[in-house]
PDB file of N, CA and C in Angstrom:
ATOM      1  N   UNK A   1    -205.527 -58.093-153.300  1.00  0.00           N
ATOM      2  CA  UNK A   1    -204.330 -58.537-153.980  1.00  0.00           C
ATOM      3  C   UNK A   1    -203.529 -57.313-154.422  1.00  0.00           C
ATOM      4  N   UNK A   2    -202.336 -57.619-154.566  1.00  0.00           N
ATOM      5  CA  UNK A   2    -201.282 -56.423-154.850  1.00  0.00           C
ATOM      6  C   UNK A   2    -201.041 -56.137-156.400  1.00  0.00           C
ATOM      7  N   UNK A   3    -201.019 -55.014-156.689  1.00  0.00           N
ATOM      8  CA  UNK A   3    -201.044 -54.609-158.173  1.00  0.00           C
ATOM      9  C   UNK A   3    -200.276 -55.722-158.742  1.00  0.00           C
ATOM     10  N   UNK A   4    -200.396 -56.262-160.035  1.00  0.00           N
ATOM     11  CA  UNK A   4    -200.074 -56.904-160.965  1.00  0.00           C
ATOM     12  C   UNK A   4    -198.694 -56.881-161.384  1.00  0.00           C
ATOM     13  N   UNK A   5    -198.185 -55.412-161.334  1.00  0.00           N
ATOM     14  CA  UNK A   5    -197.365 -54.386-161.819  1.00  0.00           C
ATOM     15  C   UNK A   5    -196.275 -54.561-160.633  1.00  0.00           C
ATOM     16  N   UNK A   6    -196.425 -54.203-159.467  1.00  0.00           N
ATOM     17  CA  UNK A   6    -195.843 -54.190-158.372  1.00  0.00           C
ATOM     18  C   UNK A   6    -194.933 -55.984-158.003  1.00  0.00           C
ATOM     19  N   UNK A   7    -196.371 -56.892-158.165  1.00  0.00           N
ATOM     20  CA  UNK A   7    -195.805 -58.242-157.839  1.00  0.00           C
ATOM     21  C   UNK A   7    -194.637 -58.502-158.577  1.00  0.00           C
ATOM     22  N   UNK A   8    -194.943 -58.596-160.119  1.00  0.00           N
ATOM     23  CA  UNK A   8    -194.054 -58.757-160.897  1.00  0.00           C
ATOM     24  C   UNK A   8    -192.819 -57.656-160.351  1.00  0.00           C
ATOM     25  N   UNK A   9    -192.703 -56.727-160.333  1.00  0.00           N
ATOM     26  CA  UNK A   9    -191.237 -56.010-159.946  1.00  0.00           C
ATOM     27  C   UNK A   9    -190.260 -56.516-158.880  1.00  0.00           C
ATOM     28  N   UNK A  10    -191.938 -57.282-157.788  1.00  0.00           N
ATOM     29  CA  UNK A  10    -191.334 -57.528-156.874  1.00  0.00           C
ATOM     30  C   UNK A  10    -190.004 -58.767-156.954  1.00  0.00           C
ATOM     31  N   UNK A  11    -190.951 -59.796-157.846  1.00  0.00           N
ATOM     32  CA  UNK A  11    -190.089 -61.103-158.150  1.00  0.00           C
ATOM     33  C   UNK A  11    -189.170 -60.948-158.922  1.00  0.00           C
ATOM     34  N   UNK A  12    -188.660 -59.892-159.315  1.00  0.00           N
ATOM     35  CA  UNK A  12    -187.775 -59.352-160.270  1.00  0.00           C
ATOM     36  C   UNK A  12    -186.408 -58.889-159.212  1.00  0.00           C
ATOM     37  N   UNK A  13    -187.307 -57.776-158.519  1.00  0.00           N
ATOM     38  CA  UNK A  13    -185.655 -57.891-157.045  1.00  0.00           C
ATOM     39  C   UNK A  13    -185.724 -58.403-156.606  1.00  0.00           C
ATOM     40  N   UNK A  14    -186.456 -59.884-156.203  1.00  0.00           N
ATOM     41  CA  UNK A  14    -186.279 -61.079-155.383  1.00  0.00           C
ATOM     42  C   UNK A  14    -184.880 -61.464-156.375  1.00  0.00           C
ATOM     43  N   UNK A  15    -185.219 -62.103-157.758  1.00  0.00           N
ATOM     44  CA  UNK A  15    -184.674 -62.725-158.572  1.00  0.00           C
ATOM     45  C   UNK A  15    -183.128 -62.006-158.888  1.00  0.00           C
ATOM     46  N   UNK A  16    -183.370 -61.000-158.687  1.00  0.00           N
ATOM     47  CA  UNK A  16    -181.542 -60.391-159.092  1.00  0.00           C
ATOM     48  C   UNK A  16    -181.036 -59.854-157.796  1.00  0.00           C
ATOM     49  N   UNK A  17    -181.196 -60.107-156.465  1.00  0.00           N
ATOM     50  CA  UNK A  17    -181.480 -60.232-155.129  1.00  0.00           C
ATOM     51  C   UNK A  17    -180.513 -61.488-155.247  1.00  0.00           C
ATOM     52  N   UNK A  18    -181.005 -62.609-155.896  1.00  0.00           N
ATOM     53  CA  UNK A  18    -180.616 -64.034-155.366  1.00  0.00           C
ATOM     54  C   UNK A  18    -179.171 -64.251-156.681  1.00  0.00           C
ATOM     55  N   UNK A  19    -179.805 -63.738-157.769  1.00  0.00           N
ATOM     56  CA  UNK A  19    -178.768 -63.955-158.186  1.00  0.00           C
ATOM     57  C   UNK A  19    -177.354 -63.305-158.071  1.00  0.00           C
ATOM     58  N   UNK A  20    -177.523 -61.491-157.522  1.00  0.00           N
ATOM     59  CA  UNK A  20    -176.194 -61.140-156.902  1.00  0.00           C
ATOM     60  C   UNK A  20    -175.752 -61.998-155.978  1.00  0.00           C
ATOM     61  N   UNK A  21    -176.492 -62.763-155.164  1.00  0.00           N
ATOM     62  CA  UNK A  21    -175.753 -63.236-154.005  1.00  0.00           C
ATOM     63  C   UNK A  21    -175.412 -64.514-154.427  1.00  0.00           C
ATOM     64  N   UNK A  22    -175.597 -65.335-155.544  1.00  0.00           N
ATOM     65  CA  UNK A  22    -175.286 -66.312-156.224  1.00  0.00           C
ATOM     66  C   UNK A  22    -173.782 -66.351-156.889  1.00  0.00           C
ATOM     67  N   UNK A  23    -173.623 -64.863-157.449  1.00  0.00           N
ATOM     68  CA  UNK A  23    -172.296 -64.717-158.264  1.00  0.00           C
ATOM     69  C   UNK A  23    -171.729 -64.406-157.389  1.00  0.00           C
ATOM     70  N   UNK A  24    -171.926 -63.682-155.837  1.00  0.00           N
ATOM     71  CA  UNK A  24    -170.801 -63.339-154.997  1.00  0.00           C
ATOM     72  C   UNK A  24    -170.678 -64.883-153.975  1.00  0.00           C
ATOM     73  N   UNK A  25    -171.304 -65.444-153.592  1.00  0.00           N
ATOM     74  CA  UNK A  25    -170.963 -66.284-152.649  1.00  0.00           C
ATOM     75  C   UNK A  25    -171.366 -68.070-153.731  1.00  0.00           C
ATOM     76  N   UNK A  26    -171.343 -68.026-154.980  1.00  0.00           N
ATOM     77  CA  UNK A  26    -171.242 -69.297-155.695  1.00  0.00           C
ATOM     78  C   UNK A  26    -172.937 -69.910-154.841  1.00  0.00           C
ATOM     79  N   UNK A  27    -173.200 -70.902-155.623  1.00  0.00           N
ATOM     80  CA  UNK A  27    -174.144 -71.820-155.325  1.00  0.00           C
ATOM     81  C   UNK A  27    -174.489 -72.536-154.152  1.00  0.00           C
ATOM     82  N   UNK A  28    -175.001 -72.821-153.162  1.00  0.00           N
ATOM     83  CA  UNK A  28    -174.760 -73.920-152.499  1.00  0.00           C
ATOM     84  C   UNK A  28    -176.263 -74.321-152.297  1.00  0.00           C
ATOM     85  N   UNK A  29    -176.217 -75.588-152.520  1.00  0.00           N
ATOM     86  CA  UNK A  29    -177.971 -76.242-152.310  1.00  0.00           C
ATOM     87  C   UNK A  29    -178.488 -76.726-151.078  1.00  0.00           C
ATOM     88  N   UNK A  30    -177.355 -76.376-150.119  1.00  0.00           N
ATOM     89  CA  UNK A  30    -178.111 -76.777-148.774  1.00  0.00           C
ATOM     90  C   UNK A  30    -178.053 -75.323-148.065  1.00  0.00           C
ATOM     91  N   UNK A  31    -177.495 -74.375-148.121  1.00  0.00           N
ATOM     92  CA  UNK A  31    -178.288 -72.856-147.722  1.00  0.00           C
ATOM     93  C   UNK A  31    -178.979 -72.085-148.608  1.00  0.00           C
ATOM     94  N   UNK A  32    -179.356 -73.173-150.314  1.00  0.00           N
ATOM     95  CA  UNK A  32    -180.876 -72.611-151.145  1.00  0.00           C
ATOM     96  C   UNK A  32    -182.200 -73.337-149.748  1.00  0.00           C
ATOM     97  N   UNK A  33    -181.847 -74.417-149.732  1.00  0.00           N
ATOM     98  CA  UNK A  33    -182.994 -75.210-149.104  1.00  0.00           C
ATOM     99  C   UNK A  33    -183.378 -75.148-147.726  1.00  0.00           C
ATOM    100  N   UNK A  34    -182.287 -74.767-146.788  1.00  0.00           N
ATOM    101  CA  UNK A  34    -182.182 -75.283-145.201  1.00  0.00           C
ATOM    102  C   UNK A  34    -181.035 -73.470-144.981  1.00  0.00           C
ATOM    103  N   UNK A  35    -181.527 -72.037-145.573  1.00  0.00           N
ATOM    104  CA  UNK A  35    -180.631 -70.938-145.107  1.00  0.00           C
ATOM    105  C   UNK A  35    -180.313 -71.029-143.668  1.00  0.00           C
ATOM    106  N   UNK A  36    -179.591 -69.662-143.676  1.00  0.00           N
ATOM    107  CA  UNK A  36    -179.367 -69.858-142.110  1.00  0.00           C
ATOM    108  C   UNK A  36    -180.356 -68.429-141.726  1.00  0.00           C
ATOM    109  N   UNK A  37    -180.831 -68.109-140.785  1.00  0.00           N
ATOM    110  CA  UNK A  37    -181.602 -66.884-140.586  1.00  0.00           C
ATOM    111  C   UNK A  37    -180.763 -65.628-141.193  1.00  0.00           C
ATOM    112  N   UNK A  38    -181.526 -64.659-141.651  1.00  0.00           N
ATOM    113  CA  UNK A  38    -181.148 -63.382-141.706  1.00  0.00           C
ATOM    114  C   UNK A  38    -180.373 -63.334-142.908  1.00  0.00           C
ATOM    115  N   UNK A  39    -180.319 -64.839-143.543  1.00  0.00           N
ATOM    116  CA  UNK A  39    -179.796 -64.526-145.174  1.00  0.00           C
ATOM    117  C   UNK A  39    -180.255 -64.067-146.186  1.00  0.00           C
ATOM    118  N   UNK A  40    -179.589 -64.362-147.348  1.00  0.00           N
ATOM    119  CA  UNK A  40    -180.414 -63.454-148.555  1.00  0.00           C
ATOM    120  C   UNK A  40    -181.488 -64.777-148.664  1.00  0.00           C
ATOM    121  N   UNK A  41    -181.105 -65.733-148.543  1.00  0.00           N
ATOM    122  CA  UNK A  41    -181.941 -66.788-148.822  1.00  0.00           C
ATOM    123  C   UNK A  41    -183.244 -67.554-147.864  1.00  0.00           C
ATOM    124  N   UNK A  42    -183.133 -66.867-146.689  1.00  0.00           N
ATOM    125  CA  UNK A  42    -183.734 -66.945-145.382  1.00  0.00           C
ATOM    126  C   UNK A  42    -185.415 -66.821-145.979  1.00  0.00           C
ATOM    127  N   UNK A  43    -186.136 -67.443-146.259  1.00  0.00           N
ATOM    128  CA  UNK A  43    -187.529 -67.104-146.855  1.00  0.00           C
ATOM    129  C   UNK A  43    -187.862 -66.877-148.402  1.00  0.00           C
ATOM    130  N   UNK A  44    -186.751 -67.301-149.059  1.00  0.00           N
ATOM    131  CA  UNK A  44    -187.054 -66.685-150.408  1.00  0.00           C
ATOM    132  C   UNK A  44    -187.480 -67.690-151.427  1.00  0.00           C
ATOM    133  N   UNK A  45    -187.344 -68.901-150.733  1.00  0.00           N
ATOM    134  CA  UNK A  45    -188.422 -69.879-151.695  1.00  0.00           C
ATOM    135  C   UNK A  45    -189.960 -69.887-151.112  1.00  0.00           C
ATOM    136  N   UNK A  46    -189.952 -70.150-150.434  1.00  0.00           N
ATOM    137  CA  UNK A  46    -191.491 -69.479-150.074  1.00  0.00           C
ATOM    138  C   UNK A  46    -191.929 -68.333-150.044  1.00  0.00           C
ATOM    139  N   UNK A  47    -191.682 -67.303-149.958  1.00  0.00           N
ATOM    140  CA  UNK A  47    -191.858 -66.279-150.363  1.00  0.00           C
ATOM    141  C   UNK A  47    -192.168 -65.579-151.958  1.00  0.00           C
ATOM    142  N   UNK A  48    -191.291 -66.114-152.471  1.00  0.00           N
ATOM    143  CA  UNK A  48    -190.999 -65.882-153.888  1.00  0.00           C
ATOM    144  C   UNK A  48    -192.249 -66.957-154.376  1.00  0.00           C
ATOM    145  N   UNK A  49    -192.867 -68.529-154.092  1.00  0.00           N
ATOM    146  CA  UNK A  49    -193.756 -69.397-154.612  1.00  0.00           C
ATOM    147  C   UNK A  49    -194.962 -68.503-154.885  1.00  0.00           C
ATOM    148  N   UNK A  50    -194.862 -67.835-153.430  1.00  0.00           N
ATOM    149  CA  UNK A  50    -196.144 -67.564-152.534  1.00  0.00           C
ATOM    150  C   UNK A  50    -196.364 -65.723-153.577  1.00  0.00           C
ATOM    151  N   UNK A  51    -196.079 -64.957-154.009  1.00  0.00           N
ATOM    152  CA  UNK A  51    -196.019 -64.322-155.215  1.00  0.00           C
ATOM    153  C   UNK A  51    -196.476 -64.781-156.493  1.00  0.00           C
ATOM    154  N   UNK A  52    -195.420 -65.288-156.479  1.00  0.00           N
ATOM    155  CA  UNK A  52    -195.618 -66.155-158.087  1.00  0.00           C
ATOM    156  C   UNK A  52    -196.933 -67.074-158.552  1.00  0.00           C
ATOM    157  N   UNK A  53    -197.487 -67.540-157.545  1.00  0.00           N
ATOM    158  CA  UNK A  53    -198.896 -68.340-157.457  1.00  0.00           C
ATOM    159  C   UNK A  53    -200.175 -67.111-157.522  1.00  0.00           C
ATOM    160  N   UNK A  54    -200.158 -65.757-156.380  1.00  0.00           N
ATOM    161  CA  UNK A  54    -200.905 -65.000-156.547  1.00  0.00           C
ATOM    162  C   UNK A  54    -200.962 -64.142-157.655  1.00  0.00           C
ATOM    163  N   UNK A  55    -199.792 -64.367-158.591  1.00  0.00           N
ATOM    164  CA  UNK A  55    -199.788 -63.508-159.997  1.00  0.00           C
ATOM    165  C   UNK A  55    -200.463 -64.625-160.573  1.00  0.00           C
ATOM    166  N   UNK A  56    -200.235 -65.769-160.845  1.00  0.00           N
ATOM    167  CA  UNK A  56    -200.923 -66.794-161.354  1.00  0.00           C
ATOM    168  C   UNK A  56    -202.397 -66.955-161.498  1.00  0.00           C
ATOM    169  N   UNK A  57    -202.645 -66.820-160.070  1.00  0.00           N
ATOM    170  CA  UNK A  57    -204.073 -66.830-159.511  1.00  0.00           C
ATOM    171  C   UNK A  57    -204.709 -65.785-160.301  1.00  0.00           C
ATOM    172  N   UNK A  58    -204.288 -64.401-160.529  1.00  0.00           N
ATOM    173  CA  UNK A  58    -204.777 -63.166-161.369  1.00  0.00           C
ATOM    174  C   UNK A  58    -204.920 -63.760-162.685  1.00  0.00           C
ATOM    175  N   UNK A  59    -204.096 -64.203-162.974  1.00  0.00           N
ATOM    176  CA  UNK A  59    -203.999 -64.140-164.538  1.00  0.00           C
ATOM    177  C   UNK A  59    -205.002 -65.488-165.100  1.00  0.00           C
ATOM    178  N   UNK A  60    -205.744 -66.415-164.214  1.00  0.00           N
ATOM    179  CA  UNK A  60    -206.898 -67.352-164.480  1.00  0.00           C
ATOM    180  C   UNK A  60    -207.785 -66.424-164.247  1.00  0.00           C
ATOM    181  N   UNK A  61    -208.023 -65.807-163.113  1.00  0.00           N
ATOM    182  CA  UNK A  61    -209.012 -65.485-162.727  1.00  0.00           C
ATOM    183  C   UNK A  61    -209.555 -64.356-164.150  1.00  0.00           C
ATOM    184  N   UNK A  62    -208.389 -63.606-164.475  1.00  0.00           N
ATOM    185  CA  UNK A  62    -208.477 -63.021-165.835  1.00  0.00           C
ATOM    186  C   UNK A  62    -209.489 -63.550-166.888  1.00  0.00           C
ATOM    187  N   UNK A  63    -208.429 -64.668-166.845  1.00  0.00           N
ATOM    188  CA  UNK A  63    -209.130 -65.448-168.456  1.00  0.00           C
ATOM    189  C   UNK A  63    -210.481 -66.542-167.804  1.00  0.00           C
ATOM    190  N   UNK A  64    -210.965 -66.352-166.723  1.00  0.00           N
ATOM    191  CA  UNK A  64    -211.763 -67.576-166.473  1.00  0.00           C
ATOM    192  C   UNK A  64    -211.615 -68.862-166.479  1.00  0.00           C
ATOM    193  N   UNK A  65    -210.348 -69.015-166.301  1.00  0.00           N
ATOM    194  CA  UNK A  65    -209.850 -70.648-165.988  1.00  0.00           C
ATOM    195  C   UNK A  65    -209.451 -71.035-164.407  1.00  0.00           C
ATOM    196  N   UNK A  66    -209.168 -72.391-164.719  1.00  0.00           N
ATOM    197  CA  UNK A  66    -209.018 -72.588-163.080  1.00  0.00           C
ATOM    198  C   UNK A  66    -207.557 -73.512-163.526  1.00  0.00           C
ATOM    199  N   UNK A  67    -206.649 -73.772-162.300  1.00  0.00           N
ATOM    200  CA  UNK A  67    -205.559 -74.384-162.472  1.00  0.00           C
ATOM    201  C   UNK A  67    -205.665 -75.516-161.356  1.00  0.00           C
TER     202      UNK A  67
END
């Protein structure tokens, strides 16, 4: 698994990644859901889950819980 430290940074320029491209090109919920290739949005909900779950996963495995 990838440093703790690192993941988190990572979802951090995912997250201001999406949101520059949010304030420059406004909202739209069918290229959040269905992008077109090679966008900012092209992989970034799965991608970004798929992070966010393995920081998750650390932080039980930490405390000895299960989710």
């Amino acid at each position: 698994m990838a440093d703790r430290n690192a993941l988190i940074k990572e979802l951090i320029e995912m997250q201001n990644k999406f949101i520059e491209d949010e304030h420059k090109n406004g909202f739209n919920a069918q290229q959040y859901f269905t992008p077109d290739a090679g966008s900012v949005l092209d992989g970034y909900r799965e991608t970004f889950r798929d992070k966010s779950m393995e920081l998750v996963d650390a932080a039980h495995a930490d405390k000895g819980s299960k989710r």
